[in-house]
C-alpha atoms as a PDB file:
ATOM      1  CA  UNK A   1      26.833 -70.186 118.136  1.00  0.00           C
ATOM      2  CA  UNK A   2      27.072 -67.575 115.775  1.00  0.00           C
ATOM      3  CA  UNK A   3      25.191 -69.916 113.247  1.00  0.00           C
ATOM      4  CA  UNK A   4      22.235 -70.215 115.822  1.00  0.00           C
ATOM      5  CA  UNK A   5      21.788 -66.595 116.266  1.00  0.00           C
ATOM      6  CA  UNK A   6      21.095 -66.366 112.612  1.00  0.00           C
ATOM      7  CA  UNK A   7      18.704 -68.868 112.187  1.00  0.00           C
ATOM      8  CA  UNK A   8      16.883 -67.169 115.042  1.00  0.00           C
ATOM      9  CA  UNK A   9      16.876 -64.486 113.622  1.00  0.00           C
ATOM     10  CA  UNK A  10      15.492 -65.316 110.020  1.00  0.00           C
ATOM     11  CA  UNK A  11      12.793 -67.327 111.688  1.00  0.00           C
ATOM     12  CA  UNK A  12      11.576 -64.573 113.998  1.00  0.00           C
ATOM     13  CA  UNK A  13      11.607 -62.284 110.327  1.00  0.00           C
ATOM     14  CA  UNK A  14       9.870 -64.737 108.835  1.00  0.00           C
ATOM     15  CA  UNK A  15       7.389 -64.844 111.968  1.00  0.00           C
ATOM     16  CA  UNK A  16       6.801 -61.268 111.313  1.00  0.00           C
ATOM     17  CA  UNK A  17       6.486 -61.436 107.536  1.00  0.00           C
ATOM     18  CA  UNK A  18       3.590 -64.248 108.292  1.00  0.00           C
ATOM     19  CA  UNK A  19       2.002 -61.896 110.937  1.00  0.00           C
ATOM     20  CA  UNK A  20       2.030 -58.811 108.166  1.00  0.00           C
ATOM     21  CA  UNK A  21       0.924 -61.259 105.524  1.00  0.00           C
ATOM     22  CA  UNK A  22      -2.259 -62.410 107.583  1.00  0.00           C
ATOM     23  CA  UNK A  23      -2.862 -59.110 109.118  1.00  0.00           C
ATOM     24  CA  UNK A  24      -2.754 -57.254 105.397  1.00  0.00           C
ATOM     25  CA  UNK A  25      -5.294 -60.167 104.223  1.00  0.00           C
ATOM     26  CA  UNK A  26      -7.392 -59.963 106.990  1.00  0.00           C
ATOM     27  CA  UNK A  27      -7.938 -55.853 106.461  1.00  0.00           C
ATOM     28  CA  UNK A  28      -8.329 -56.537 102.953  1.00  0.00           C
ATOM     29  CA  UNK A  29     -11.059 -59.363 103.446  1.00  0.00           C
ATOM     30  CA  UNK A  30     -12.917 -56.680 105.587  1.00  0.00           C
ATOM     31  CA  UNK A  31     -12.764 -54.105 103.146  1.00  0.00           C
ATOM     32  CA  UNK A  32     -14.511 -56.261 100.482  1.00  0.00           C
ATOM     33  CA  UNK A  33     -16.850 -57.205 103.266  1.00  0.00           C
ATOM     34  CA  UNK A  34     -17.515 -53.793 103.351  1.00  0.00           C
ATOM     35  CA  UNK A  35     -17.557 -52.710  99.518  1.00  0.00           C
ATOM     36  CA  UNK A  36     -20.412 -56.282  99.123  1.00  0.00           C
ATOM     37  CA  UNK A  37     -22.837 -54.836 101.795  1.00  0.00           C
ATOM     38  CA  UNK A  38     -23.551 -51.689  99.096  1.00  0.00           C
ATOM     39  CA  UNK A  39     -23.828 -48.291  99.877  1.00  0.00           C
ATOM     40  CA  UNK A  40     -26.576 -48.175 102.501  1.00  0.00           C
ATOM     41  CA  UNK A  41     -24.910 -50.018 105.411  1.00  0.00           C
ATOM     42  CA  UNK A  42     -24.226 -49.542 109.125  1.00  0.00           C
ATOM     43  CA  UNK A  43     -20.623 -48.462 110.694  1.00  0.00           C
ATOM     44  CA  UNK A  44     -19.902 -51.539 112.395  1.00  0.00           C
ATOM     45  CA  UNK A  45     -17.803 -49.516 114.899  1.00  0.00           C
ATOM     46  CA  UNK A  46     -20.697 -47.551 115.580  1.00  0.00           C
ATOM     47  CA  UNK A  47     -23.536 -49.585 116.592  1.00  0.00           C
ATOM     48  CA  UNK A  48     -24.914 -47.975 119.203  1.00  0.00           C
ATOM     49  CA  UNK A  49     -25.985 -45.012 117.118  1.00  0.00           C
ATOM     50  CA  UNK A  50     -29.717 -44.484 116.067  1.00  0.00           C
ATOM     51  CA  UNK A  51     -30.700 -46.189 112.860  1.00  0.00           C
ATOM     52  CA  UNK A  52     -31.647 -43.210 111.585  1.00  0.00           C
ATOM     53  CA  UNK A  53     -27.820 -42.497 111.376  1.00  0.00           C
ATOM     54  CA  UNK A  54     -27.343 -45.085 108.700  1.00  0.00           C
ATOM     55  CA  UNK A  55     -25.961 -43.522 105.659  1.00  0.00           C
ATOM     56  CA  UNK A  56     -28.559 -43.412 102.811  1.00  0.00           C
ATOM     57  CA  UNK A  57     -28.379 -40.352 101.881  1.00  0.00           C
ATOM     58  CA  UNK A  58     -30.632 -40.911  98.611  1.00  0.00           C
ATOM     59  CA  UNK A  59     -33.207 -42.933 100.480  1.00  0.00           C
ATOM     60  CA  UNK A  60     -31.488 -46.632  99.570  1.00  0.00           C
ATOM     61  CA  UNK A  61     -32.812 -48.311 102.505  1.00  0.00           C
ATOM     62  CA  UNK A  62     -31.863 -52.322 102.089  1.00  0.00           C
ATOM     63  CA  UNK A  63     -35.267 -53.425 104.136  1.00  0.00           C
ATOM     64  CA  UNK A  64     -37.393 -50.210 102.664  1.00  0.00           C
ATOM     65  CA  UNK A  65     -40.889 -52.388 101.552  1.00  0.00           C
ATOM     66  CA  UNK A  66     -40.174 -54.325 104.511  1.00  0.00           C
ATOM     67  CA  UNK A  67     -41.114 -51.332 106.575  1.00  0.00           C
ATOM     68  CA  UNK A  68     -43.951 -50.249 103.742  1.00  0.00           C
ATOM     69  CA  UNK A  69     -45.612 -53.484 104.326  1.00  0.00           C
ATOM     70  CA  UNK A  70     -46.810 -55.200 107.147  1.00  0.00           C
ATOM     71  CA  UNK A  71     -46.656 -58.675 108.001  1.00  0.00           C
ATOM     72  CA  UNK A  72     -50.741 -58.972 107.900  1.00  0.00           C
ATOM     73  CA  UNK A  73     -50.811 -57.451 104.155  1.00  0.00           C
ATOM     74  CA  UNK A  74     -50.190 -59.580 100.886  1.00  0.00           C
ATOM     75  CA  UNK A  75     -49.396 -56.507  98.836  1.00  0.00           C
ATOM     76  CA  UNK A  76     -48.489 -52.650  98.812  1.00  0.00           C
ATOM     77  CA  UNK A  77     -51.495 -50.645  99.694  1.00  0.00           C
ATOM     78  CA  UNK A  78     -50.370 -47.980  96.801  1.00  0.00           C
ATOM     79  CA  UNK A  79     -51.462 -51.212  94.165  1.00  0.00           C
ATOM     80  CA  UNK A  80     -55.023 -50.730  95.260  1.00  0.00           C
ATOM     81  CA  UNK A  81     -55.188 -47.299  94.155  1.00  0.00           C
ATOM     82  CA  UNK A  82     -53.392 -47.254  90.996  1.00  0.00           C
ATOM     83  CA  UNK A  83     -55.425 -48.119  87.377  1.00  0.00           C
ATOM     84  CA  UNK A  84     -55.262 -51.206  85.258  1.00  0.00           C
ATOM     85  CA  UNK A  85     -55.872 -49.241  82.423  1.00  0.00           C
ATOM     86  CA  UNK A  86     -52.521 -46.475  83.376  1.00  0.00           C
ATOM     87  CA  UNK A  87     -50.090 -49.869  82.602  1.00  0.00           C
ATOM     88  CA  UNK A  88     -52.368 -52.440  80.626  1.00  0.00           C
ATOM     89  CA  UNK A  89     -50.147 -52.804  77.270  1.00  0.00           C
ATOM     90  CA  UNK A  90     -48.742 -49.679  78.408  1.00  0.00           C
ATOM     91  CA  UNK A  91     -44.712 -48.913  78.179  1.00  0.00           C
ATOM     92  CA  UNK A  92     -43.958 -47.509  81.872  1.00  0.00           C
ATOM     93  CA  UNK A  93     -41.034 -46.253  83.981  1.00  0.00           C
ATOM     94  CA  UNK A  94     -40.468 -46.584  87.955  1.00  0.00           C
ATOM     95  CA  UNK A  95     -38.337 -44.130  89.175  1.00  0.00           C
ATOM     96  CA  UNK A  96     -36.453 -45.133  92.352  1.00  0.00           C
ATOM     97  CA  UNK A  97     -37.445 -48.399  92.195  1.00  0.00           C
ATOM     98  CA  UNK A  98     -35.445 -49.961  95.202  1.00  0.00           C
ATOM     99  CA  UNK A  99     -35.493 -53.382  95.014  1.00  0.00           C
ATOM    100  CA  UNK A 100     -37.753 -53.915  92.598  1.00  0.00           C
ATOM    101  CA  UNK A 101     -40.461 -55.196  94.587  1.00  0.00           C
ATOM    102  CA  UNK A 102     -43.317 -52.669  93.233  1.00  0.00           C
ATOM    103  CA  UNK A 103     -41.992 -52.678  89.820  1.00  0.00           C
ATOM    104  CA  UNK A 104     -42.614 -56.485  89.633  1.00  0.00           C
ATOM    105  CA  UNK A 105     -45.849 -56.460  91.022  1.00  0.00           C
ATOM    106  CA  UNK A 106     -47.121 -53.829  88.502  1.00  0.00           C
ATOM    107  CA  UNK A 107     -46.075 -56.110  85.518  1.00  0.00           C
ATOM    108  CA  UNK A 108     -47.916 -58.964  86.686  1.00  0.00           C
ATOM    109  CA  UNK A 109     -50.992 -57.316  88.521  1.00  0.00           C
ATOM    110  CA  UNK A 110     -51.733 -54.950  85.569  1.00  0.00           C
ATOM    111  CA  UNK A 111     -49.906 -55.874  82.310  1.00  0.00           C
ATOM    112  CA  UNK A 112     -47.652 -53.643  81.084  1.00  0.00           C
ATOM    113  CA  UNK A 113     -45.936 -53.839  77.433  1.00  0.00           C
ATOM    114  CA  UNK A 114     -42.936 -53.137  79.482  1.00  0.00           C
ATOM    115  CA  UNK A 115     -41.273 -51.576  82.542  1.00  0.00           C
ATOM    116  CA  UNK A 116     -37.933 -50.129  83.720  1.00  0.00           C
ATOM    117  CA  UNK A 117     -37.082 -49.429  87.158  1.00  0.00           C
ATOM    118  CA  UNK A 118     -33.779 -47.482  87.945  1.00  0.00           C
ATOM    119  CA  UNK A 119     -32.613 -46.338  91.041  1.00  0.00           C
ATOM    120  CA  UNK A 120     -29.107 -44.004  91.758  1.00  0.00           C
ATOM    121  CA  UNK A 121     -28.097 -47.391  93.662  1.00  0.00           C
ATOM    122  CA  UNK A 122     -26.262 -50.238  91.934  1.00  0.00           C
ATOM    123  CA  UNK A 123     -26.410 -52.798  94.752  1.00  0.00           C
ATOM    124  CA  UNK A 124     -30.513 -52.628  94.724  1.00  0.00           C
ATOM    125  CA  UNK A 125     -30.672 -52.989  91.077  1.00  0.00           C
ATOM    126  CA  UNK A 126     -28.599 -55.928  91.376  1.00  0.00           C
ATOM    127  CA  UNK A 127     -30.960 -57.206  94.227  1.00  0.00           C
ATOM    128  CA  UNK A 128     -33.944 -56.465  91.942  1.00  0.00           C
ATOM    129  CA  UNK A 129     -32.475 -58.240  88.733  1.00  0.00           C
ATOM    130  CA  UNK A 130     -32.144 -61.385  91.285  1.00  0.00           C
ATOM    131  CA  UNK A 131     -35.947 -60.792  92.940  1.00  0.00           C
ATOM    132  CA  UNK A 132     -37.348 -60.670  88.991  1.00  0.00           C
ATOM    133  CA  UNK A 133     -35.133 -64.093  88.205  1.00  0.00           C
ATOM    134  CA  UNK A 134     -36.344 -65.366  91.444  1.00  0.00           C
ATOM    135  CA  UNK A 135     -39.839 -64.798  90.956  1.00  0.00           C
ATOM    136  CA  UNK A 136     -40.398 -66.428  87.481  1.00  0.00           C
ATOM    137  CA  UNK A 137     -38.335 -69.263  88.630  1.00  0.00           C
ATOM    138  CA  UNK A 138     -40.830 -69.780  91.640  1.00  0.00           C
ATOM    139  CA  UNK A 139     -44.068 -69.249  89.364  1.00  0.00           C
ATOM    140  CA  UNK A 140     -42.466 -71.785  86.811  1.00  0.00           C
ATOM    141  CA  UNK A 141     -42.271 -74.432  90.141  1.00  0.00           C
ATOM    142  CA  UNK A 142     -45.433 -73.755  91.410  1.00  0.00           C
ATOM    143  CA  UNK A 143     -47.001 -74.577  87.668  1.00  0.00           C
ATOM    144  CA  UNK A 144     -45.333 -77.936  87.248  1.00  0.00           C
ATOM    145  CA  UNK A 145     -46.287 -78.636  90.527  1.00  0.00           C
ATOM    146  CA  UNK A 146     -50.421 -77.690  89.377  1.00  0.00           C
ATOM    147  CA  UNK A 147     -49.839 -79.555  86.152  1.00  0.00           C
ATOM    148  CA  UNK A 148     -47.580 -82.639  88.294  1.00  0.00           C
ATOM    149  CA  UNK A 149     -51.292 -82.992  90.523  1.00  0.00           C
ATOM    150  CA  UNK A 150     -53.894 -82.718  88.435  1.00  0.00           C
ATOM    151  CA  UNK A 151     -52.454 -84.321  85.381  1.00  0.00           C
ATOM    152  CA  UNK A 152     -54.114 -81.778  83.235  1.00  0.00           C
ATOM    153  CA  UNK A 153     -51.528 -79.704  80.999  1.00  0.00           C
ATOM    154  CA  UNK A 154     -54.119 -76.757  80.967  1.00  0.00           C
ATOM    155  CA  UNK A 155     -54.563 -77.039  84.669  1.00  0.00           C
ATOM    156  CA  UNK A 156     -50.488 -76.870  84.485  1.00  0.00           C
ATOM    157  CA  UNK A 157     -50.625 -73.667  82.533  1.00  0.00           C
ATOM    158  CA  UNK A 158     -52.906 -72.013  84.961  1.00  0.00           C
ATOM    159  CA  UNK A 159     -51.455 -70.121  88.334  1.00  0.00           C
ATOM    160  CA  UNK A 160     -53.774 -69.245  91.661  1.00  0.00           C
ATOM    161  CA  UNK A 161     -53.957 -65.852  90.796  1.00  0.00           C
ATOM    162  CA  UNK A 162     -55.085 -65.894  86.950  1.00  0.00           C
ATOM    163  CA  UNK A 163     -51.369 -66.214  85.921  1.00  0.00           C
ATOM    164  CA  UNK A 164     -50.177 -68.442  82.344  1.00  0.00           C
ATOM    165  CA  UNK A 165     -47.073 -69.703  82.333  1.00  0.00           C
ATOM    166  CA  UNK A 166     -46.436 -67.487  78.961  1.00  0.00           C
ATOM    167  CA  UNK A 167     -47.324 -64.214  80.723  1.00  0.00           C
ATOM    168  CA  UNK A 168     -44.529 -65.797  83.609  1.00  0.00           C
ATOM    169  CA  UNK A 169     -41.764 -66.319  81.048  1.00  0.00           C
ATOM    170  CA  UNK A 170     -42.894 -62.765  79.423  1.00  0.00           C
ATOM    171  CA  UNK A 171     -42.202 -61.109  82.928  1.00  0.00           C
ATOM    172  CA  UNK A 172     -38.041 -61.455  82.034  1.00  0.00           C
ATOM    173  CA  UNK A 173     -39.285 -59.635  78.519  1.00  0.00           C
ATOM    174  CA  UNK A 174     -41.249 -56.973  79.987  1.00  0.00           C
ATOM    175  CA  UNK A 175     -39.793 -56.436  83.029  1.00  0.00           C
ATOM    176  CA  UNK A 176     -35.988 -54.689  83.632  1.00  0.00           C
ATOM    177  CA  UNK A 177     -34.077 -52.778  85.978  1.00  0.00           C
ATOM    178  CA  UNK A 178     -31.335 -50.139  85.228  1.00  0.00           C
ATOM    179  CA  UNK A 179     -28.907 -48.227  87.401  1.00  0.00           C
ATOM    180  CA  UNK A 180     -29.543 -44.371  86.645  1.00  0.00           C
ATOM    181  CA  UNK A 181     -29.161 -40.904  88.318  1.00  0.00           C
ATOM    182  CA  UNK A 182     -32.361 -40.122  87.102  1.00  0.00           C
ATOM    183  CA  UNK A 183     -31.592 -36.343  87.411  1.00  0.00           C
ATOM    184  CA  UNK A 184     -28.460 -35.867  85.927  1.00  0.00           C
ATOM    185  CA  UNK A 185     -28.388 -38.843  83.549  1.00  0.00           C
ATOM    186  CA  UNK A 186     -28.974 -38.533  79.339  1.00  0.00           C
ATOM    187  CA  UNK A 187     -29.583 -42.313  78.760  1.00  0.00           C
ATOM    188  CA  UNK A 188     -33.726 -42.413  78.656  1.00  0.00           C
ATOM    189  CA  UNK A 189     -33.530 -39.056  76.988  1.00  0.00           C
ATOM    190  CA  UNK A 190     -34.488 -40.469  73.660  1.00  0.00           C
ATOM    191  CA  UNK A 191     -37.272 -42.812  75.535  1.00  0.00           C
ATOM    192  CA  UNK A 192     -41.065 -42.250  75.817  1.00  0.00           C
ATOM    193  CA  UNK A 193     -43.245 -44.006  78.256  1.00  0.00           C
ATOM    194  CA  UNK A 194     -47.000 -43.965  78.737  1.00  0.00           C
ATOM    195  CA  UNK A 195     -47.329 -43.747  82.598  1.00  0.00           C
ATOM    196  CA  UNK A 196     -44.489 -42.714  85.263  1.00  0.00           C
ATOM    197  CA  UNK A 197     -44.169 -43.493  88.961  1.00  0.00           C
ATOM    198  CA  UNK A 198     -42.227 -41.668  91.629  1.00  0.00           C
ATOM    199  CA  UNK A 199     -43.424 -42.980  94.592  1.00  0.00           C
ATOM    200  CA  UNK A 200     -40.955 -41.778  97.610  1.00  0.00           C
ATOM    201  CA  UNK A 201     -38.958 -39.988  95.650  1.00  0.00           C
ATOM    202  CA  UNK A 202     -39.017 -36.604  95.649  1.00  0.00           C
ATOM    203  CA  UNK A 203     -37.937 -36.128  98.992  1.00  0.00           C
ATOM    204  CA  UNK A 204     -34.523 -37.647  98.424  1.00  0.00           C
ATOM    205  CA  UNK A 205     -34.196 -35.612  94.859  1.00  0.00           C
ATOM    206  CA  UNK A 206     -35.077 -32.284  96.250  1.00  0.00           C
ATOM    207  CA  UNK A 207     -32.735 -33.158  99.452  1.00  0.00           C
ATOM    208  CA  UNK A 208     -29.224 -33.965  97.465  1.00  0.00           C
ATOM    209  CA  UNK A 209     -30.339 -31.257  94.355  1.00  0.00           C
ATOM    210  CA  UNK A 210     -32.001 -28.638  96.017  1.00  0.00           C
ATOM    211  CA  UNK A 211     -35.303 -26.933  94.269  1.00  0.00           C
ATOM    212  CA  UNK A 212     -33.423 -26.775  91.033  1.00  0.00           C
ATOM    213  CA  UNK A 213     -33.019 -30.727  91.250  1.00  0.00           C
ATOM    214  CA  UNK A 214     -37.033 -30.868  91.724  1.00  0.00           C
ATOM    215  CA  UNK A 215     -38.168 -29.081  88.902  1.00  0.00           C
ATOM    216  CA  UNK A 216     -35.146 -31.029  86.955  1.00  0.00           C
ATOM    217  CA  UNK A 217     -37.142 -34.067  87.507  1.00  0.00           C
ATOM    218  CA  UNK A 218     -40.554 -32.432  87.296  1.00  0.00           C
ATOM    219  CA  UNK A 219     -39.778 -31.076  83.619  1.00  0.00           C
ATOM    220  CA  UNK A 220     -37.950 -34.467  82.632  1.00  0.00           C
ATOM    221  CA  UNK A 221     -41.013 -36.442  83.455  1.00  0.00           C
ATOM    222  CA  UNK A 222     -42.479 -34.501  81.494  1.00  0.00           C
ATOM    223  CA  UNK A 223     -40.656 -34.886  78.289  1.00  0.00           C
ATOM    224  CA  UNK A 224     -40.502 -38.565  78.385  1.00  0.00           C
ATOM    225  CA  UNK A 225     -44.183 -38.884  78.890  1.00  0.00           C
ATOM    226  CA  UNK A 226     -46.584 -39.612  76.002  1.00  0.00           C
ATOM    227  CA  UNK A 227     -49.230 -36.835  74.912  1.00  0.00           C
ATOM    228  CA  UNK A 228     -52.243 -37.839  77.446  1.00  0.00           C
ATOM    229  CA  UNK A 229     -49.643 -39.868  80.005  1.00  0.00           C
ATOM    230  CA  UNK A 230     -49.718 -40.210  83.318  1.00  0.00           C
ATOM    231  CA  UNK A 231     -47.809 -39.380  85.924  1.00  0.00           C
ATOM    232  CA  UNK A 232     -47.780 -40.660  89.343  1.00  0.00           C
ATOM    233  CA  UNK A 233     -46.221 -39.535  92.655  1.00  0.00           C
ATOM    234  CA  UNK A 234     -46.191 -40.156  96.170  1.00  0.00           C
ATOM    235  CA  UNK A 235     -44.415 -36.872  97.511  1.00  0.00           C
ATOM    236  CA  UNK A 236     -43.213 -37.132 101.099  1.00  0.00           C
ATOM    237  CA  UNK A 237     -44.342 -34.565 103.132  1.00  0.00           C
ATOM    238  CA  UNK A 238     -42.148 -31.393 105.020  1.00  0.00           C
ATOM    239  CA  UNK A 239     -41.910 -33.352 108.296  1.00  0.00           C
ATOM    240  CA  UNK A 240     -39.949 -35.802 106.855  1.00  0.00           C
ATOM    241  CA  UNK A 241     -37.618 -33.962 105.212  1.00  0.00           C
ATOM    242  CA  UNK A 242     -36.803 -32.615 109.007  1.00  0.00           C
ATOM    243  CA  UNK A 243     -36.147 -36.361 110.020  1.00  0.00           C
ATOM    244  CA  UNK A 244     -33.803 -36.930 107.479  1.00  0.00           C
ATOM    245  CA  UNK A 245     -32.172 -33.482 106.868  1.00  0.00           C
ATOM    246  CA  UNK A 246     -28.761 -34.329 108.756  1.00  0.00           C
ATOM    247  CA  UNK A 247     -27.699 -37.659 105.968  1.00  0.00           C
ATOM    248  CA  UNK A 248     -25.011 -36.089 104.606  1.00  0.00           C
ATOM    249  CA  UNK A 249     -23.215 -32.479 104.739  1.00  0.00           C
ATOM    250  CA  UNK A 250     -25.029 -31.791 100.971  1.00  0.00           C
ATOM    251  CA  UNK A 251     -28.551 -32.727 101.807  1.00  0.00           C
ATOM    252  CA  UNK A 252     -28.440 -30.288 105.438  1.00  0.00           C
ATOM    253  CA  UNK A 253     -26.946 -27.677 103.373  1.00  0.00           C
ATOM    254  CA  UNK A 254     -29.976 -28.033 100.196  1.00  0.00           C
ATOM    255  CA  UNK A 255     -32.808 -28.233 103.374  1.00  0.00           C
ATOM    256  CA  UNK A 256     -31.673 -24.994 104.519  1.00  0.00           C
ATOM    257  CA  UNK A 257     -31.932 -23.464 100.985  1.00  0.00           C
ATOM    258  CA  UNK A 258     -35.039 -25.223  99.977  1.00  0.00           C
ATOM    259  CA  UNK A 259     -38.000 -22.549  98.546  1.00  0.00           C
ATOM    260  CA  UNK A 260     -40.151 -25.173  96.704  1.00  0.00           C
ATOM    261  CA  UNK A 261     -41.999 -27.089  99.408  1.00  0.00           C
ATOM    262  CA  UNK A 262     -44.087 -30.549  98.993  1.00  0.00           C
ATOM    263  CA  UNK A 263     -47.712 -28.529  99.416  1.00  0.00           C
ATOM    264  CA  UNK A 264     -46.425 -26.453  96.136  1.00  0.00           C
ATOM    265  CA  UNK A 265     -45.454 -29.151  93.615  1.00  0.00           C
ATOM    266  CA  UNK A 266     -49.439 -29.819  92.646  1.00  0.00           C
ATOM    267  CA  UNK A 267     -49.567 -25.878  91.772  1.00  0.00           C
ATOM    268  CA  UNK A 268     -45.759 -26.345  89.951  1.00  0.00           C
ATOM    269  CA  UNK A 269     -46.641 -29.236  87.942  1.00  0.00           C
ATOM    270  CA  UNK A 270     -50.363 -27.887  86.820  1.00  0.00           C
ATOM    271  CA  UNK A 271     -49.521 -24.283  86.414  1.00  0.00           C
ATOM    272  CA  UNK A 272     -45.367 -24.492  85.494  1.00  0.00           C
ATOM    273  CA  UNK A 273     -44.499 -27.437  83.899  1.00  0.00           C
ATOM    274  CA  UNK A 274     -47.554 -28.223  81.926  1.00  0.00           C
ATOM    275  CA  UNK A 275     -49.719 -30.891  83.506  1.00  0.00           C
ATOM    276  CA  UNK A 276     -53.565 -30.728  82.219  1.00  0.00           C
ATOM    277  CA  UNK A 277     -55.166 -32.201  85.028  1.00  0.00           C
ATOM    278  CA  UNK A 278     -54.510 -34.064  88.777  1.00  0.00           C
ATOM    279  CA  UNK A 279     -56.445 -36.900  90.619  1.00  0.00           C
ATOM    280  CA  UNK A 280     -55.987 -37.233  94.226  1.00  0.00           C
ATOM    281  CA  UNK A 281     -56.155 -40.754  95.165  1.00  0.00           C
ATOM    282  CA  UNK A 282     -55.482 -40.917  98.643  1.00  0.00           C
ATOM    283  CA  UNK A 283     -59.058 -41.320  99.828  1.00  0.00           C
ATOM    284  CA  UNK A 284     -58.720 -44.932  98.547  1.00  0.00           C
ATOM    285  CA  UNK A 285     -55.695 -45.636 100.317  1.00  0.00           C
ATOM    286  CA  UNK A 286     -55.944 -47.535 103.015  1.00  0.00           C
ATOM    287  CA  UNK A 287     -53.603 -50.276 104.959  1.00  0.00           C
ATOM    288  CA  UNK A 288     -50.164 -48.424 105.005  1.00  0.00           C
ATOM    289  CA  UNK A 289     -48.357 -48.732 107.377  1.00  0.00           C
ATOM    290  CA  UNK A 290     -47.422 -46.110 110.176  1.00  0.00           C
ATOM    291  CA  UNK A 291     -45.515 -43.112 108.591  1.00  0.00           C
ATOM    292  CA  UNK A 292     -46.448 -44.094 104.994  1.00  0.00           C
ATOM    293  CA  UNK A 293     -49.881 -42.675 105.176  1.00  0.00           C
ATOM    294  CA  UNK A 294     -48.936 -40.251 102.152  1.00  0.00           C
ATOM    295  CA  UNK A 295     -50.202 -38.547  99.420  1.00  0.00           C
ATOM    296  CA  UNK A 296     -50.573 -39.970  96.491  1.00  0.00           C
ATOM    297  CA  UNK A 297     -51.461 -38.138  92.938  1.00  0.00           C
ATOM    298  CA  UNK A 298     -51.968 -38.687  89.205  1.00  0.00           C
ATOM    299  CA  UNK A 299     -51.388 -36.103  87.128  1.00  0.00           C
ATOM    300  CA  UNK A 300     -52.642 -36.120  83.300  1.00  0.00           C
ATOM    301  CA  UNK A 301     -50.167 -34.898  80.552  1.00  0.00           C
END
């Protein structure tokens, strides 16, 4: 008898060392659920708050050019404004990239020598890195396919839109992404680039660094641009900042303390940090979508 009550009781420990075993796993499988779905993802406990509650508080939306773009439009309406001759055999720098999608399209619509995009968010250069791979690995089918058809090995090399196979191959070559707090980080410091994007950006700087952060990035630009460069930004305007003030405790404390506002950067970047002359470009911008009907400038070094 005594025997029996033993074994019952060893089996009903073991029960319970099984039960901690599986529960422990399971919270740890979450957790790395978690950690893979980067830093821009939804509380699952708290889906029935607003999107706008979402917790990017540098702007790292996962689906961002999916609400730039519209399903009717087979590019970015900001590619129709900018010049072939800004990136043609130029060396060039995207600054919050996201996930790449703009940064690729650059390369191959205009020709650059070469192109980085960063952005302060690891998980959408690691998207970008597998859009670039993607993309040359889809070009390369699409030419076999040409060349597979017409039985022609320069029909093969040719793509729809004007595209060699070379110049597809050269994309991995010109094209690369890099994880960088632009603001705070030393590692382009030594780097010098013929044209600059910051399209979208400057919000999300000026939000987590305050005016100081701004002009930060304002006077960096400016050192790591050629004599004659270019620099070109999309600023978001006040109202926006209102929308998106509340992201995090930092970026409600820096709106509250911001001086510097988006209708002054022309006048800071002309008259303060150096720039010779602007272009306003907007006029020719047409096709964005709701809410991204913004400003865009180029400003001459």
């Amino acid at each position: 008898m005594g025997q029996d009550n033993n074994d019952t009781k060893t089996k009903r420990k073991r029960k319970r060392s099984k039960e901690k075993k599986s529960a422990e796993k399971a919270v740890t499988n979450e957790e790395q659920k978690q950690q893979q779905q980067g830093n821009c993802s939804s509380n699952p406990s708290n889906k029935k708050k607003k999107k706008s509650q979402e917790s990017c508080p540098f702007g790292n939306y996962k689906n961002y050019y999916g609400y730039r773009i519209s399903n009717d439009m087979d590019e970015d309406p900001r590619l129709k404004v900018l010049k072939k001759e800004w990136f043609q055999g130029k060396d060039c720098l995207d600054i919050g990239c996201n996930s790449g999608v703009m940064t690729i399209h650059i390369a191959k619509k205009f020709g650059c020598r070469s192109i980085l995009g960063v952005d302060i968010d690891s998980s959408l250069i690691e998207v970008a890195r597998w859009r670039l791979r993607n993309f040359v690995r889809t070009q390369s089918q699409g030419e076999k396919k040409t060349g597979a058809a017409d039985g022609s090995e320069e029909q093969s090399l040719s793509l729809s839109n004007g595209s060699s196979a070379a110049e597809t191959k050269e994309l991995f070559q010109v094209v690369s992404f890099q994880k960088e707090n632009f603001v705070h980080s030393r590692n382009l410091d030594e780097n010098r680039y013929d044209t600059i994007l910051c399209l979208s950006v400057t919000k999300w700087v000026h939000l987590n660094w305050g005016d100081d952060g701004l002009i930060t990035l304002f006077s960096k630009i400016w050192r790591l641009l050629n004599p004659g460069g270019i620099f070109v930004m999309e600023p978001q305007p006040w109202k926006s900042y209102e929308k998106n003030r509340r992201v995090s405790e930092t970026t409600a404390m820096n709106y509250r303390n911001i001086v510097l506002r988006p209708e002054h950067f022309q006048n800071i970047l002309l008259d303060k940090i150096g720039f010779r002359t602007v272009e306003d470009l907007t006029s020719s911008l047409s096709g964005a979508s709701k809410g991204f009907d913004r400003q865009v400038l180029a400003f001459q070094k």
